[in-house]
Every structure is written in C-alpha cells, then in structure tokens.
C-alpha atoms as a PDB file:
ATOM      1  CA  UNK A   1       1.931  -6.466 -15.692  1.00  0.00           C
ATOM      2  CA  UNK A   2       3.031  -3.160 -14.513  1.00  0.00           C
ATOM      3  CA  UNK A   3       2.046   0.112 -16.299  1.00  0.00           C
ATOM      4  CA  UNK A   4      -1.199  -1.125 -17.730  1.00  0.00           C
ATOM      5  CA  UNK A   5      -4.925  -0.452 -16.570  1.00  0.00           C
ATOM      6  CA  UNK A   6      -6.579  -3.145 -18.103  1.00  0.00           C
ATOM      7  CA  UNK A   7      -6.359  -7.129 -18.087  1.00  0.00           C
ATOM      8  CA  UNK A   8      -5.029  -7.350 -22.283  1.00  0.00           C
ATOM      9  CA  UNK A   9      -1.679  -8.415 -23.289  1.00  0.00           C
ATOM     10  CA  UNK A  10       0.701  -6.171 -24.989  1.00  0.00           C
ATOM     11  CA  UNK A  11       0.676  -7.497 -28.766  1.00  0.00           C
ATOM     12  CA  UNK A  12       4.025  -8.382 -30.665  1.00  0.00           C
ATOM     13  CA  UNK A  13       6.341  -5.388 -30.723  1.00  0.00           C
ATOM     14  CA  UNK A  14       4.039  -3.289 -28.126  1.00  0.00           C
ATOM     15  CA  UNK A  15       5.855  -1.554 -25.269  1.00  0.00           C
ATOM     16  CA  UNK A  16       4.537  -1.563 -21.699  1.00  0.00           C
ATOM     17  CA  UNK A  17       5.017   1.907 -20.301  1.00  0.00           C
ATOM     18  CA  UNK A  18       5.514   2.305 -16.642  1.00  0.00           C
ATOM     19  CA  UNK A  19       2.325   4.206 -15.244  1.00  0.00           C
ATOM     20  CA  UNK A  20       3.030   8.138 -14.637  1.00  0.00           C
ATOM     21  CA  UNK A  21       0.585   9.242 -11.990  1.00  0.00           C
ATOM     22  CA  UNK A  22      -0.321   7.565  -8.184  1.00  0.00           C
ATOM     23  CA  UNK A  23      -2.300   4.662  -9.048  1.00  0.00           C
ATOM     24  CA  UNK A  24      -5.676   4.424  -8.086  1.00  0.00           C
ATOM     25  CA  UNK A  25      -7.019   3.653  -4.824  1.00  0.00           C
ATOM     26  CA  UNK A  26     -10.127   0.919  -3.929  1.00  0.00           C
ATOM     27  CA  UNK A  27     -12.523   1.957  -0.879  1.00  0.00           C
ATOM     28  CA  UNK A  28     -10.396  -1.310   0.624  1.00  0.00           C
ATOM     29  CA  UNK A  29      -7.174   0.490   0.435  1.00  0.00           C
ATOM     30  CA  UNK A  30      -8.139   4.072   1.291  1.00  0.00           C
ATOM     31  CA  UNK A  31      -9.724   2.528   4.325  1.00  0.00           C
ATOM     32  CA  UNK A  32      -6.419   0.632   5.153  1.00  0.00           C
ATOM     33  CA  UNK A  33      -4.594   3.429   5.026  1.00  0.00           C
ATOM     34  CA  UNK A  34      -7.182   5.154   7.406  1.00  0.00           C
ATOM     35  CA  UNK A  35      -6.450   2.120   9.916  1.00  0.00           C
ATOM     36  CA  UNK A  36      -2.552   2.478   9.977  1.00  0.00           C
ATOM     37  CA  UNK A  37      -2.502   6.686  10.086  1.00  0.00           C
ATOM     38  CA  UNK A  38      -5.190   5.825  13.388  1.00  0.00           C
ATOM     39  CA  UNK A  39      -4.041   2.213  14.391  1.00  0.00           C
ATOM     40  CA  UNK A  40      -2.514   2.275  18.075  1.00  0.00           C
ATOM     41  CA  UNK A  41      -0.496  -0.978  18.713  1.00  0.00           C
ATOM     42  CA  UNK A  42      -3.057  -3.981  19.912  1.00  0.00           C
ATOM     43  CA  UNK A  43      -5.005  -2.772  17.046  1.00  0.00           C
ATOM     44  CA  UNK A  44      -6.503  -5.937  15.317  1.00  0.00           C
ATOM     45  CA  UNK A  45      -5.432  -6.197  11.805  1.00  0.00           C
ATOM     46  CA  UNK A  46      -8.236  -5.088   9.671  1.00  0.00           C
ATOM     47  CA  UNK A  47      -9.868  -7.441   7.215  1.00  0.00           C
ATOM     48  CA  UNK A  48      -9.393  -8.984   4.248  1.00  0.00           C
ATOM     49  CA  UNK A  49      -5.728  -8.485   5.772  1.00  0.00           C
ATOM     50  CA  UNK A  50      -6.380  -9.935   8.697  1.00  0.00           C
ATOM     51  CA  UNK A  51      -7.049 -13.654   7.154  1.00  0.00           C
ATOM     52  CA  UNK A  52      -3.472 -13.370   5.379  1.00  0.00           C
ATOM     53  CA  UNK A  53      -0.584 -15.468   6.198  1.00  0.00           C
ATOM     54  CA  UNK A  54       1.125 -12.481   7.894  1.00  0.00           C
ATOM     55  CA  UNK A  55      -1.129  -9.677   8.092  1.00  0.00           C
ATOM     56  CA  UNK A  56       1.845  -7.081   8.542  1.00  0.00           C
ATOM     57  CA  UNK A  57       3.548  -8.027   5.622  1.00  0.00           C
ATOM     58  CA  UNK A  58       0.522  -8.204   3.473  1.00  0.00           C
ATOM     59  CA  UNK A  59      -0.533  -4.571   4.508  1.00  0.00           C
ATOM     60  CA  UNK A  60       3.430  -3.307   4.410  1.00  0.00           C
ATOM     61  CA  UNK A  61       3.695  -4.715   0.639  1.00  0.00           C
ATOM     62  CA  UNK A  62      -0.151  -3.217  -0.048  1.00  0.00           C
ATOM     63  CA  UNK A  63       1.449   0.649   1.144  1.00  0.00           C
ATOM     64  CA  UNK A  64       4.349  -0.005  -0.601  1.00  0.00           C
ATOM     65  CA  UNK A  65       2.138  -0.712  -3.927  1.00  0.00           C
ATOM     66  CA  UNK A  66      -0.059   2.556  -3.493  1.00  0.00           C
ATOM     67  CA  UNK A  67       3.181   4.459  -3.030  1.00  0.00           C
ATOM     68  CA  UNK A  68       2.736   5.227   0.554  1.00  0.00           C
ATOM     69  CA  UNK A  69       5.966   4.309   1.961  1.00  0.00           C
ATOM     70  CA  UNK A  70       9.403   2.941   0.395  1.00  0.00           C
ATOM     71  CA  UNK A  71       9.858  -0.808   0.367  1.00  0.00           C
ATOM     72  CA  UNK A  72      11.200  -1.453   3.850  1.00  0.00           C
ATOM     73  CA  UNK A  73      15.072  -3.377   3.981  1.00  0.00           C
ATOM     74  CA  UNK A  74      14.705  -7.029   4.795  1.00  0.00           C
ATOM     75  CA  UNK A  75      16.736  -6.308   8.322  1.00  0.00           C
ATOM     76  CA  UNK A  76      14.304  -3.578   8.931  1.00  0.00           C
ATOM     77  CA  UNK A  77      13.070  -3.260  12.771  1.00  0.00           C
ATOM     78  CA  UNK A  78       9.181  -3.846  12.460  1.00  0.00           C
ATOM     79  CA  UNK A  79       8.420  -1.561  14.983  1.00  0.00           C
ATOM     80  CA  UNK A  80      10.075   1.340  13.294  1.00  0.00           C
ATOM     81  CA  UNK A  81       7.953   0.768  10.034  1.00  0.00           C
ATOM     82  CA  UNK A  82       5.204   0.987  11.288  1.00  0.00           C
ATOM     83  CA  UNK A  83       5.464   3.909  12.739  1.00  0.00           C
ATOM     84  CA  UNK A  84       7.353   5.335   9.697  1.00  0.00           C
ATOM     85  CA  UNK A  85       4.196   3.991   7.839  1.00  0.00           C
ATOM     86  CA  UNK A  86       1.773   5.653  10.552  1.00  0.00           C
ATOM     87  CA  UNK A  87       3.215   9.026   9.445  1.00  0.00           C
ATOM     88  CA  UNK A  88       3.516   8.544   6.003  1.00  0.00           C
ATOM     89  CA  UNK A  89      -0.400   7.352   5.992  1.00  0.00           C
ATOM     90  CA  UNK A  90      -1.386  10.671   7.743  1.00  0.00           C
ATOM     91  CA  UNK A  91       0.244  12.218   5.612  1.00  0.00           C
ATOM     92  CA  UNK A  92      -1.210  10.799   3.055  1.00  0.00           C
ATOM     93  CA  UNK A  93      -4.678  11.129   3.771  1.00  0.00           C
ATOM     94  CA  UNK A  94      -3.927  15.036   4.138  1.00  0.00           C
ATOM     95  CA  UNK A  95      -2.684  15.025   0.423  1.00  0.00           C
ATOM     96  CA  UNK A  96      -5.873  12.828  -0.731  1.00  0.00           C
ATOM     97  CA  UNK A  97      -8.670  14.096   1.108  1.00  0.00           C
ATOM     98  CA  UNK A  98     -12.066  12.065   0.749  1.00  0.00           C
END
C-alpha cells in the first residue's frame, strides 16, 4: 500500500496519499547500498540478497524502491546498471552521511 507508514487499511472514503519525502532506510539497506557504491565485479552478493532467486534483480528492484536509481528498461544491458547504480549509490551515501 504505497504512501502509508503503518500496516492499517484506509477506511471507506479515506485517500491514500503518495509519501512526500525519501522513505526511510533499514541498517539492511543502507548497508546494501554501501556494498554496490564499493562492490568490484566477483563481489559475492551480500545477504539476505544473496539467498534470492536472482540476487541482481532483487537488489536492482530494492535501489529502485529507496529511490536510488530509476527503474532500469527491461532490454537494459546489466552491466551498464550496475555501474549506473555504483555511481548513483556513492552518490548517495555522500547526500546521507551515517
């Protein structure tokens, strides 16, 4: 249920407004996004992603979520995201300091 911080329903005529600021960030997630600005390729996935289905895809859509980097096209070379999503961690991590 997007825009809302907390598990309840919207009641019978309630709205559900779209959330204005970043959203927030686990210890899980900032630390992902510590692996990919530092990750050099051979890097093992870290965990819990590494036990998913497809570990890329699961951290690509996790980026995507925390605003990181744009949803990537379908056709989109691999190798190119994630070194698009390299930079955009760094950067990142420069804007959110710990």
């Amino acid at each position: 249920m997007l825009g809302r911080m907390s598990d309840e329903r919207p009641q019978r005529g309630e709205t559900v407004k779209p959330m204005d600021g970043p959203p927030r960030v686990a210890l899980r997630e900032r630390l992902l996004v510590e692996w990919v600005a530092n990750a050099k390729v051979g890097d093992p996935f870290p965990e819990p992603w590494s036990n998913a289905m497809n570990p890329r895809e699961s951290i690509i859509r996790t980026l995507v979520m925390l605003r990181i980097i744009p949803l990537p096209a379908p056709d989109a070379n691999m190798a190119a995201v994630a070194q698009e999503a390299s930079v955009a961690a760094r950067a990142w991590l420069v804007k959110h300091p710990a």
